[in-house]
PDB file of N, CA and C in Angstrom:
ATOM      1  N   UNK A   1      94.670 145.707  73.682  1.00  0.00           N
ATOM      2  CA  UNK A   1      94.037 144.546  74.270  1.00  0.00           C
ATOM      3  C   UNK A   1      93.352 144.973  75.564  1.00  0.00           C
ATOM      4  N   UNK A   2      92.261 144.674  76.156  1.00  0.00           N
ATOM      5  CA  UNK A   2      91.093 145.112  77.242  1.00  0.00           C
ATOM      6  C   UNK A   2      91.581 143.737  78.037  1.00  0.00           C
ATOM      7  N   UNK A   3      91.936 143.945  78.988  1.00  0.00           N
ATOM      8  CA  UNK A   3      92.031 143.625  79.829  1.00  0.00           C
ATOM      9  C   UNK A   3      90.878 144.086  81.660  1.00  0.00           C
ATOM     10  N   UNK A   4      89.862 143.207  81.422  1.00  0.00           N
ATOM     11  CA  UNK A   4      88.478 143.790  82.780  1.00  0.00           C
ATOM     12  C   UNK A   4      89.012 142.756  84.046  1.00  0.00           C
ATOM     13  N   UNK A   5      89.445 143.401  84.995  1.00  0.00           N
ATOM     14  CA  UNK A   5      89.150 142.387  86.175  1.00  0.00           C
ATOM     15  C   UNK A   5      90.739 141.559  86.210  1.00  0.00           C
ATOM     16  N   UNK A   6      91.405 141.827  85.914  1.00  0.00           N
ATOM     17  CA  UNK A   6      92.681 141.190  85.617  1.00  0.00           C
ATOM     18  C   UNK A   6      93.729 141.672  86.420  1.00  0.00           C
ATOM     19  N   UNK A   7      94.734 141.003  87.400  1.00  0.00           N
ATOM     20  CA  UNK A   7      95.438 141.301  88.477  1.00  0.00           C
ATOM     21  C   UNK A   7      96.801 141.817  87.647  1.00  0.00           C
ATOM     22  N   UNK A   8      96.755 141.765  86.413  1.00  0.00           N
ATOM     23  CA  UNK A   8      97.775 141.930  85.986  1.00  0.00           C
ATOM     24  C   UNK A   8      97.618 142.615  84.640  1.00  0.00           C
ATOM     25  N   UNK A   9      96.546 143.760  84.407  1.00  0.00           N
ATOM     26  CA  UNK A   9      96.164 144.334  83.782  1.00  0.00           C
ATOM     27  C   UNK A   9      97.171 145.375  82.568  1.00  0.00           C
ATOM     28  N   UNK A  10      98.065 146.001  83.867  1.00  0.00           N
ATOM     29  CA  UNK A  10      99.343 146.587  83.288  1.00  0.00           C
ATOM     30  C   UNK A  10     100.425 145.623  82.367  1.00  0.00           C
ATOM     31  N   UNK A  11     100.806 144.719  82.832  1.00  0.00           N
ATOM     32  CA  UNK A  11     101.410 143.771  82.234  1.00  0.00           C
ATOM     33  C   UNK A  11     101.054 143.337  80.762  1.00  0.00           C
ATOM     34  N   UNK A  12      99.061 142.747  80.704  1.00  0.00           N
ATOM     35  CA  UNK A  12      98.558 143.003  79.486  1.00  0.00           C
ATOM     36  C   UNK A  12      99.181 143.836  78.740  1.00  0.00           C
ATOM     37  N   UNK A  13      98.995 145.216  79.111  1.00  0.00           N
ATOM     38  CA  UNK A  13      98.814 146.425  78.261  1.00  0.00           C
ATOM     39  C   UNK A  13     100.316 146.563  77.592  1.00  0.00           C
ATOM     40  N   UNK A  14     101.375 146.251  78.521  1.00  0.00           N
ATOM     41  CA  UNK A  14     102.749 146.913  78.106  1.00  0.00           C
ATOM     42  C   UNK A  14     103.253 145.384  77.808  1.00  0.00           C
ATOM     43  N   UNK A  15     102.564 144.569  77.427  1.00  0.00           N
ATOM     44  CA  UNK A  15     103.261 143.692  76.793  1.00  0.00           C
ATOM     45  C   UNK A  15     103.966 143.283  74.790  1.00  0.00           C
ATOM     46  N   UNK A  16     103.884 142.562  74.251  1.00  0.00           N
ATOM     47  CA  UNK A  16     104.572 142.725  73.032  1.00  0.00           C
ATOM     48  C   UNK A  16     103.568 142.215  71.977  1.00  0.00           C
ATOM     49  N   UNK A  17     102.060 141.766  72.843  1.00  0.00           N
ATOM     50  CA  UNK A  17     100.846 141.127  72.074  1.00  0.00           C
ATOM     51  C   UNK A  17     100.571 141.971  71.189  1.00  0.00           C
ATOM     52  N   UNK A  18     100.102 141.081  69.860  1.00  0.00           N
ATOM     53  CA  UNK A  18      99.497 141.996  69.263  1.00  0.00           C
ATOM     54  C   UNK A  18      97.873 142.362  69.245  1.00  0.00           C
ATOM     55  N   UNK A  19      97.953 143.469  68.901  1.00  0.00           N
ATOM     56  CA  UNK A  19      96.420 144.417  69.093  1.00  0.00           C
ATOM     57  C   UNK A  19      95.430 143.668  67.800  1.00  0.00           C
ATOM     58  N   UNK A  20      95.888 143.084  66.852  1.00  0.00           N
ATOM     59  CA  UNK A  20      94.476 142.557  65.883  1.00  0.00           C
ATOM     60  C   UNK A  20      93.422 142.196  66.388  1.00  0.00           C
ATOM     61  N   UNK A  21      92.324 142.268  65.710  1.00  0.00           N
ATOM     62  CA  UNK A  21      90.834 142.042  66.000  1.00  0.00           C
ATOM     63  C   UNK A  21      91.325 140.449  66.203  1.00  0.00           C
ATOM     64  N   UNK A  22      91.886 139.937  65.351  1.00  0.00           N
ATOM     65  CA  UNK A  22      92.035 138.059  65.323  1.00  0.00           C
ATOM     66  C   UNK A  22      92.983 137.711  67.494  1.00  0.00           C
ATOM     67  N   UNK A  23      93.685 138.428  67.304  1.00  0.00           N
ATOM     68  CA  UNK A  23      94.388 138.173  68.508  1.00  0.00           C
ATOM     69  C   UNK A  23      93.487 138.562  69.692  1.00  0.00           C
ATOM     70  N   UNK A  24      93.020 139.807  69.656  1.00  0.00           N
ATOM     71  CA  UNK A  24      91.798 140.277  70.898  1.00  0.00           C
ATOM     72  C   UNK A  24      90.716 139.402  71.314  1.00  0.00           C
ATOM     73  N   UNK A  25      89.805 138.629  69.928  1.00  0.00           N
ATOM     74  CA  UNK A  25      89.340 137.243  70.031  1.00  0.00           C
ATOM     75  C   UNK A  25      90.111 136.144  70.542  1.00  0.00           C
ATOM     76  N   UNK A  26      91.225 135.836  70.259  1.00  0.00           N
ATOM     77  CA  UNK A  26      91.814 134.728  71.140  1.00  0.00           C
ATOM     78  C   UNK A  26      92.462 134.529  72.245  1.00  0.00           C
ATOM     79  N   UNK A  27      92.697 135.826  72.948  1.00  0.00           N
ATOM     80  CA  UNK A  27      93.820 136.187  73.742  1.00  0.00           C
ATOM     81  C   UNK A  27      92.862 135.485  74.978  1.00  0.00           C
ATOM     82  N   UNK A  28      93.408 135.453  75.760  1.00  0.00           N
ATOM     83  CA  UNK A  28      93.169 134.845  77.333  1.00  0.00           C
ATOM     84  C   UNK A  28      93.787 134.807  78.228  1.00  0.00           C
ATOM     85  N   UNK A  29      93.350 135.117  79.443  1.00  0.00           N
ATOM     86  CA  UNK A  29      94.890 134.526  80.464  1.00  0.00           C
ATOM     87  C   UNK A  29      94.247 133.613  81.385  1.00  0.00           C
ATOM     88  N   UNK A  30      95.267 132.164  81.727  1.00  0.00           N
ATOM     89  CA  UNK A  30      94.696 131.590  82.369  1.00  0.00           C
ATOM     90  C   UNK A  30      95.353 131.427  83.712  1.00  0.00           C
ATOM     91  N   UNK A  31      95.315 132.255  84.476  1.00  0.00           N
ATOM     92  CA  UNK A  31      95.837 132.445  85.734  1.00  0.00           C
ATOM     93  C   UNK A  31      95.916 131.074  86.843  1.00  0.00           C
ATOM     94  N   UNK A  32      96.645 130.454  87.147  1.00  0.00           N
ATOM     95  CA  UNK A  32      96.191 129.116  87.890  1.00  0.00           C
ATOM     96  C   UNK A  32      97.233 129.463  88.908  1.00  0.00           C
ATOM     97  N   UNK A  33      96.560 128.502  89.980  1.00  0.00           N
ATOM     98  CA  UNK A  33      97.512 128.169  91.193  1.00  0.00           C
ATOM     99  C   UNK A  33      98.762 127.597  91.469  1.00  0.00           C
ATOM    100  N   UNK A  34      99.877 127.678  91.560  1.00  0.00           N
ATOM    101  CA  UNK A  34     101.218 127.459  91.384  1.00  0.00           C
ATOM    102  C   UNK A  34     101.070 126.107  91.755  1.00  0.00           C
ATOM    103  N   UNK A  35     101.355 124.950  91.098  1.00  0.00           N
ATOM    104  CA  UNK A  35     101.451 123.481  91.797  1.00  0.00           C
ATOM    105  C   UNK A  35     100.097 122.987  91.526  1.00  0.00           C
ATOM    106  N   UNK A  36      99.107 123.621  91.305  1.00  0.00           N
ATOM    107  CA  UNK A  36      97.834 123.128  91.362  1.00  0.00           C
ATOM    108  C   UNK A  36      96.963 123.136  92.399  1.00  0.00           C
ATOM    109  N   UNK A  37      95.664 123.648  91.744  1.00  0.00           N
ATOM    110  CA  UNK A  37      94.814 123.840  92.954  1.00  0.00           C
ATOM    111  C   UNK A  37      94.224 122.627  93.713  1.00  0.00           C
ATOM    112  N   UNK A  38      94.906 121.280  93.209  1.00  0.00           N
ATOM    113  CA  UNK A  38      93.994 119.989  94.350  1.00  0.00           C
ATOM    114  C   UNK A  38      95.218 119.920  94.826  1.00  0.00           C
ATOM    115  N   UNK A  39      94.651 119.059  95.814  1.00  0.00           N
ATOM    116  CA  UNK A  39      96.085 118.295  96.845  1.00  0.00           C
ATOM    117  C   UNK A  39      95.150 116.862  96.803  1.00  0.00           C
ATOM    118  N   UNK A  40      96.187 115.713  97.108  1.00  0.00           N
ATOM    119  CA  UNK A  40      95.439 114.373  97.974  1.00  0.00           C
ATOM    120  C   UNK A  40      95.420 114.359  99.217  1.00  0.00           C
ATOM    121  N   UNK A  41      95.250 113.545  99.524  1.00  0.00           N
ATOM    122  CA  UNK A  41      95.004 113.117 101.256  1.00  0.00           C
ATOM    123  C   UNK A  41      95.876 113.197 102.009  1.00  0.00           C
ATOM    124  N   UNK A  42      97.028 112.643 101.172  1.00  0.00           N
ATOM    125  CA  UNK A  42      98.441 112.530 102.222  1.00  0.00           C
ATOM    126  C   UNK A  42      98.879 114.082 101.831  1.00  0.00           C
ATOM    127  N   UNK A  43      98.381 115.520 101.254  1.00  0.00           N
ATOM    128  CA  UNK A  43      99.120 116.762 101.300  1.00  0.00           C
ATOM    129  C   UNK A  43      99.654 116.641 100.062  1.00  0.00           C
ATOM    130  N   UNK A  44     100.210 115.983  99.010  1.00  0.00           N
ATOM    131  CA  UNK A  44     100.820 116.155  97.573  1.00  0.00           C
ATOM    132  C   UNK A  44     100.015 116.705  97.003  1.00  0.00           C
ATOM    133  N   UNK A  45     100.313 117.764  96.143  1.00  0.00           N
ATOM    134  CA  UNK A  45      99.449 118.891  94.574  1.00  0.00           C
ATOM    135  C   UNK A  45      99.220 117.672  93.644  1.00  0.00           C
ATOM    136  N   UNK A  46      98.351 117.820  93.367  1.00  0.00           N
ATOM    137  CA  UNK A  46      97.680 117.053  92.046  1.00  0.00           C
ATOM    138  C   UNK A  46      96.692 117.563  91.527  1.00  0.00           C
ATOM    139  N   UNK A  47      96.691 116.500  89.594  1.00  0.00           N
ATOM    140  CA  UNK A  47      95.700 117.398  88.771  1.00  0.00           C
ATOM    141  C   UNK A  47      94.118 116.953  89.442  1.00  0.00           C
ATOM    142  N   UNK A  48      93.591 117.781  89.019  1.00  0.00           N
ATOM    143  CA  UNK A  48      91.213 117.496  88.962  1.00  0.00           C
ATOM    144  C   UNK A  48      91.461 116.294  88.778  1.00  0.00           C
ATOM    145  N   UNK A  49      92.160 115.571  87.887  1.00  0.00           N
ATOM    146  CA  UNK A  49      91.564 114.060  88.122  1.00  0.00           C
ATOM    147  C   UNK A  49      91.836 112.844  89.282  1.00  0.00           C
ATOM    148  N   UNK A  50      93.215 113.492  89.418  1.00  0.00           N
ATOM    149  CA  UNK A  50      93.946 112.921  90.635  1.00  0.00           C
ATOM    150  C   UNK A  50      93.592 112.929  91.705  1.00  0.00           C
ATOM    151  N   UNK A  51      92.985 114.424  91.725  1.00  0.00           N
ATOM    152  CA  UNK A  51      92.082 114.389  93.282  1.00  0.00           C
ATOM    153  C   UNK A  51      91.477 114.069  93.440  1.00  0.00           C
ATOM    154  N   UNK A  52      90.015 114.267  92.309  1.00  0.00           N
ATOM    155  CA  UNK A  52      89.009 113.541  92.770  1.00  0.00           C
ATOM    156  C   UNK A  52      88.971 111.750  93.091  1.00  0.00           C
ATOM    157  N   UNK A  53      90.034 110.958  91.918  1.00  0.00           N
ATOM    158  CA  UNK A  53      90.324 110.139  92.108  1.00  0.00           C
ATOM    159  C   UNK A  53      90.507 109.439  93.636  1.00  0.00           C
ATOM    160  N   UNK A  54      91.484 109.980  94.255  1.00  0.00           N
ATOM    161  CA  UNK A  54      91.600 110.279  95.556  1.00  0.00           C
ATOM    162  C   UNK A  54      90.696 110.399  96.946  1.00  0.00           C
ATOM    163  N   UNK A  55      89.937 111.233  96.654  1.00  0.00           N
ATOM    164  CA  UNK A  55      89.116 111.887  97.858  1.00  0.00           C
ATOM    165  C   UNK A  55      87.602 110.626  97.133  1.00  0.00           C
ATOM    166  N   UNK A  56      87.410 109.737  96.058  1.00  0.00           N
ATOM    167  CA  UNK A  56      86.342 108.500  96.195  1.00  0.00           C
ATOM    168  C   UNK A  56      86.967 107.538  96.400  1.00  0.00           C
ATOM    169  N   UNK A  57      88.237 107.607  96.275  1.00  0.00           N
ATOM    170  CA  UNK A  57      88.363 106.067  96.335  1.00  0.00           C
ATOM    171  C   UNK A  57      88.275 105.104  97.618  1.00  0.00           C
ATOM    172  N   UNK A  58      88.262 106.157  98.954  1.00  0.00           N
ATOM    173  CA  UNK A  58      87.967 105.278 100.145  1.00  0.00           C
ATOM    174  C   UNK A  58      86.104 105.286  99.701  1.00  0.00           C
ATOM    175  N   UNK A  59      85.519 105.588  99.597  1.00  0.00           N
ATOM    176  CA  UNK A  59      84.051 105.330  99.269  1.00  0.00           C
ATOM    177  C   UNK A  59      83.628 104.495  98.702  1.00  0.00           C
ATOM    178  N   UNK A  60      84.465 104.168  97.617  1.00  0.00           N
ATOM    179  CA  UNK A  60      84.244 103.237  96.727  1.00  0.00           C
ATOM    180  C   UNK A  60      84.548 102.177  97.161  1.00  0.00           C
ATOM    181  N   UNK A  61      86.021 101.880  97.587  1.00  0.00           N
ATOM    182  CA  UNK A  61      86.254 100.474  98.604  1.00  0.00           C
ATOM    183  C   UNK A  61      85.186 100.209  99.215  1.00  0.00           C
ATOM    184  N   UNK A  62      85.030 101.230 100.383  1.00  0.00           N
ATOM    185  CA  UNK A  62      83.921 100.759 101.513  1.00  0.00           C
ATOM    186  C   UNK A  62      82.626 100.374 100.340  1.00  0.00           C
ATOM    187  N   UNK A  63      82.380 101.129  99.264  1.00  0.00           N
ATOM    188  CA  UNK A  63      80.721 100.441  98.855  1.00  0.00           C
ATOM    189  C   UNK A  63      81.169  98.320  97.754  1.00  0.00           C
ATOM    190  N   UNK A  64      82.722  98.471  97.609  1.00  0.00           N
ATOM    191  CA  UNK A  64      82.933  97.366  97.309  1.00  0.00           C
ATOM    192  C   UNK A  64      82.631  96.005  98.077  1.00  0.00           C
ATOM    193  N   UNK A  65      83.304  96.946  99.431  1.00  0.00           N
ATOM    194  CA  UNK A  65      82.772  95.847 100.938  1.00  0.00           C
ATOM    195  C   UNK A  65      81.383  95.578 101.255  1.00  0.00           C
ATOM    196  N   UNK A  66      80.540  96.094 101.073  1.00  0.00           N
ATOM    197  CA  UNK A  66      79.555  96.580 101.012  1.00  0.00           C
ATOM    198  C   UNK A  66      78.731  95.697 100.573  1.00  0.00           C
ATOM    199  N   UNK A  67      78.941  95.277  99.396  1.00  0.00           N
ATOM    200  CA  UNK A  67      77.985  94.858  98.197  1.00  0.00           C
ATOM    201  C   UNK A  67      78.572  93.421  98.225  1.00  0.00           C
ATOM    202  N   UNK A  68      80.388  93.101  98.576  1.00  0.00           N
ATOM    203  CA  UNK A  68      80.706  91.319  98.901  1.00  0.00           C
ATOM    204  C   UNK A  68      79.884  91.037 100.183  1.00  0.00           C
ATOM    205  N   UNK A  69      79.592  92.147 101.456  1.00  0.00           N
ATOM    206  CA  UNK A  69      79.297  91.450 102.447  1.00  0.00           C
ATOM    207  C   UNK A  69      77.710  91.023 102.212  1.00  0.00           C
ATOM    208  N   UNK A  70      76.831  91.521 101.337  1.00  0.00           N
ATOM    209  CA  UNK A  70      75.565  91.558 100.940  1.00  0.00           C
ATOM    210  C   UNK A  70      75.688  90.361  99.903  1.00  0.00           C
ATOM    211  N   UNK A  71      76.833  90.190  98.789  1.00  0.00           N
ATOM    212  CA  UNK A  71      76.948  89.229  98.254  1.00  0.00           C
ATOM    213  C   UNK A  71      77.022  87.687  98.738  1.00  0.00           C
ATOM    214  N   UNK A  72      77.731  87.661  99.652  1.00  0.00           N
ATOM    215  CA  UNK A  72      77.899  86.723 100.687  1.00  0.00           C
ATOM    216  C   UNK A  72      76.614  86.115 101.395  1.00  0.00           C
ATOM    217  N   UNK A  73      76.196  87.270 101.904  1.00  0.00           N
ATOM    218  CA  UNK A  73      74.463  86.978 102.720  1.00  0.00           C
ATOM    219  C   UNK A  73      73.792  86.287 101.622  1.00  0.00           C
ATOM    220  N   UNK A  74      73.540  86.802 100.774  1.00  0.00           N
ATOM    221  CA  UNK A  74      72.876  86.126  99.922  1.00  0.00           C
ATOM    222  C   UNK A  74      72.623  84.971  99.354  1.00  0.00           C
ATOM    223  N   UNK A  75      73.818  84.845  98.960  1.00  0.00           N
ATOM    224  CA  UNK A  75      74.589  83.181  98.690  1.00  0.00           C
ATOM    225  C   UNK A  75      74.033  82.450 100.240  1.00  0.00           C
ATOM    226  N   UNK A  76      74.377  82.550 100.928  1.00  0.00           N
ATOM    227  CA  UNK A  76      74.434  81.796 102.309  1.00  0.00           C
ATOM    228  C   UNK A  76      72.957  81.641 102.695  1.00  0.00           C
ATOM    229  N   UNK A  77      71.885  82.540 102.248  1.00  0.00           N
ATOM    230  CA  UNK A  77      70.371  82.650 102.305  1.00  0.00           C
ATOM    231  C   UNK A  77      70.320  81.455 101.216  1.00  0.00           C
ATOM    232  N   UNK A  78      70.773  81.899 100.150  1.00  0.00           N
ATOM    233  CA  UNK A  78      70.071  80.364  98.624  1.00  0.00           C
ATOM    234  C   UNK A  78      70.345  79.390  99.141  1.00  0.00           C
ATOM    235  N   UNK A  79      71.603  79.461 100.012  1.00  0.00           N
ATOM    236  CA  UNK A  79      72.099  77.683 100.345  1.00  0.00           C
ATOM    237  C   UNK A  79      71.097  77.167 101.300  1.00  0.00           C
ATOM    238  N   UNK A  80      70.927  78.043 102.350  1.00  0.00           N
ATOM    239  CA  UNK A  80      69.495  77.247 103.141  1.00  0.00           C
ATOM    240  C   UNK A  80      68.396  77.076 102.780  1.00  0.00           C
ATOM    241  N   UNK A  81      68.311  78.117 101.353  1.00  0.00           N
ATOM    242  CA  UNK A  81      66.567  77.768 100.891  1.00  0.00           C
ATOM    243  C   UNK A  81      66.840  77.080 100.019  1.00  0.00           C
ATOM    244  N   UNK A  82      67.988  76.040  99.445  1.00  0.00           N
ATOM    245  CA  UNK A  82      67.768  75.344  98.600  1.00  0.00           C
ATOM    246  C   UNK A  82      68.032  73.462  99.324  1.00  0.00           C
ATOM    247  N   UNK A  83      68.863  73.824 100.542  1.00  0.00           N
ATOM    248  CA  UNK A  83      68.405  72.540 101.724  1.00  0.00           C
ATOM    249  C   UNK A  83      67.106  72.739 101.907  1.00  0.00           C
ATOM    250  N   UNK A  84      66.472  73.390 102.658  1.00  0.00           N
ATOM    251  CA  UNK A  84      64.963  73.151 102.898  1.00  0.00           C
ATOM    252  C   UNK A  84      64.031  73.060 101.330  1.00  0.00           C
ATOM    253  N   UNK A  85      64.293  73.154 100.544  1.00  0.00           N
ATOM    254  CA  UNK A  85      63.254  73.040  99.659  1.00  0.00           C
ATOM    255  C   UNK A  85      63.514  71.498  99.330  1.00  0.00           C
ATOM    256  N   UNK A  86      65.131  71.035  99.342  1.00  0.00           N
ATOM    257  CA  UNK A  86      65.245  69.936  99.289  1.00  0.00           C
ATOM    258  C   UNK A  86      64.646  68.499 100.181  1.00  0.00           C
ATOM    259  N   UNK A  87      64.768  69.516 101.440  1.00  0.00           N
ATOM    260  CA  UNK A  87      64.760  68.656 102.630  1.00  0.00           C
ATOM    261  C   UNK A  87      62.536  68.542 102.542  1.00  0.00           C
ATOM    262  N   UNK A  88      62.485  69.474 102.303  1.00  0.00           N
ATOM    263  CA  UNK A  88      60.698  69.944 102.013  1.00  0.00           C
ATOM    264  C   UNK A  88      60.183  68.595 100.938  1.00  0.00           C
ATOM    265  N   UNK A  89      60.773  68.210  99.788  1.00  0.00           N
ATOM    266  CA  UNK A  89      60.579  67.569  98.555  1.00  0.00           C
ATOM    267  C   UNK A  89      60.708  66.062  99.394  1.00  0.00           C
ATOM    268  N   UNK A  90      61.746  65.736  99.762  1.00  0.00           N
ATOM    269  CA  UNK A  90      62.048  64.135 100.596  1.00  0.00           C
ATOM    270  C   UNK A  90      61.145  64.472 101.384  1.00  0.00           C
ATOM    271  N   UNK A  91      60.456  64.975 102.189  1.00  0.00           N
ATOM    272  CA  UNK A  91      59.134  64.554 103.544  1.00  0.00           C
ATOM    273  C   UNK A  91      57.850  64.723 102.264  1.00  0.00           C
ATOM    274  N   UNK A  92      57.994  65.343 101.548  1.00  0.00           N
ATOM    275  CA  UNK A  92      56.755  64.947 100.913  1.00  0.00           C
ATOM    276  C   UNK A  92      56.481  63.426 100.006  1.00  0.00           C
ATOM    277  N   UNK A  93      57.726  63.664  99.620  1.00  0.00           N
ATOM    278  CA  UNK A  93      57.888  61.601  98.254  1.00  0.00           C
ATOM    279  C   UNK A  93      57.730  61.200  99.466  1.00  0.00           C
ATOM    280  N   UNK A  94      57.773  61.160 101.148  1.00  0.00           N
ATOM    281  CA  UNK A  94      57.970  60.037 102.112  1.00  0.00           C
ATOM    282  C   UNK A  94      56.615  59.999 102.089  1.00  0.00           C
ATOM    283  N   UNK A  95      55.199  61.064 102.559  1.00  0.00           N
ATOM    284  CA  UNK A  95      54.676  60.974 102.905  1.00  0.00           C
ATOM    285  C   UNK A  95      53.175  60.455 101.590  1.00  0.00           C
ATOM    286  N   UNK A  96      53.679  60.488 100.541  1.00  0.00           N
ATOM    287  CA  UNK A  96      53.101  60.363  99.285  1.00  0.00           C
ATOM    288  C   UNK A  96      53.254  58.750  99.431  1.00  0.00           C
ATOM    289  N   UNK A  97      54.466  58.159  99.540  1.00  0.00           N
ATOM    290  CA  UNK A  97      54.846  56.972  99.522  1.00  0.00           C
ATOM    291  C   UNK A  97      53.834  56.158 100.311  1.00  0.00           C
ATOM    292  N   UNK A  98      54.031  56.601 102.018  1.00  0.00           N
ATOM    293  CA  UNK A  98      52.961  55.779 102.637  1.00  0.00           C
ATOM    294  C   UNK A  98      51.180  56.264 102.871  1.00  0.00           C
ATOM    295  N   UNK A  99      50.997  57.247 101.823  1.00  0.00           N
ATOM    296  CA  UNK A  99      49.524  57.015 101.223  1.00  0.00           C
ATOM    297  C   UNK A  99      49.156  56.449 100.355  1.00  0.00           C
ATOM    298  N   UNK A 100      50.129  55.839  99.595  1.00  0.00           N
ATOM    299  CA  UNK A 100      49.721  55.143  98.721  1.00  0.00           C
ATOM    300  C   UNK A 100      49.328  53.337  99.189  1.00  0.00           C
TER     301      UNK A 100
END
């Protein structure tokens, strides 16, 4: 088994694997970080999903806040443009009224 670039090359070699063409195609080593290579915020190891999970989710809050405080404006904009369009409609029937 060829082992290129491998910290543990010897180990490969004097191990009990077998040498077939089928095994040399599948063999691999997947060397990882003890505990895992993320952490969260508060310092705990966790998996890729956990972290990333983690390190958006204050982003995401803040763009939640974000989009109610814009939601809000908005609403509060229709409510005055739908008094004045109201309030716009009564001065006009008034003023229609006494041209006639």
């Amino acid at each position: 088994m060829e082992a290129e670039k491998d910290l543990f090359e010897n180990d490969v070699r004097n191990s009990m694997v077998s040498c077939s063409d089928v095994m040399r195609e599948r063999a691999c080593m997947d060397v990882r970080v003890r505990g895992g290579g993320y952490r969260l915020r508060n310092g705990r190891y966790a998996n890729r999903e956990d972290a990333f999970v983690d390190k958006y989710a204050k982003r995401i809050a803040w763009l939640e806040f974000e989009r109610e405080k814009y939601m809000r404006a908005w609403m509060g904009v229709c409510d005055v443009l739908a008094m004045r369009e109201r309030e716009l409609r009564e001065l006009k029937d008034k003023i229609q009224g006494l041209l006639k």
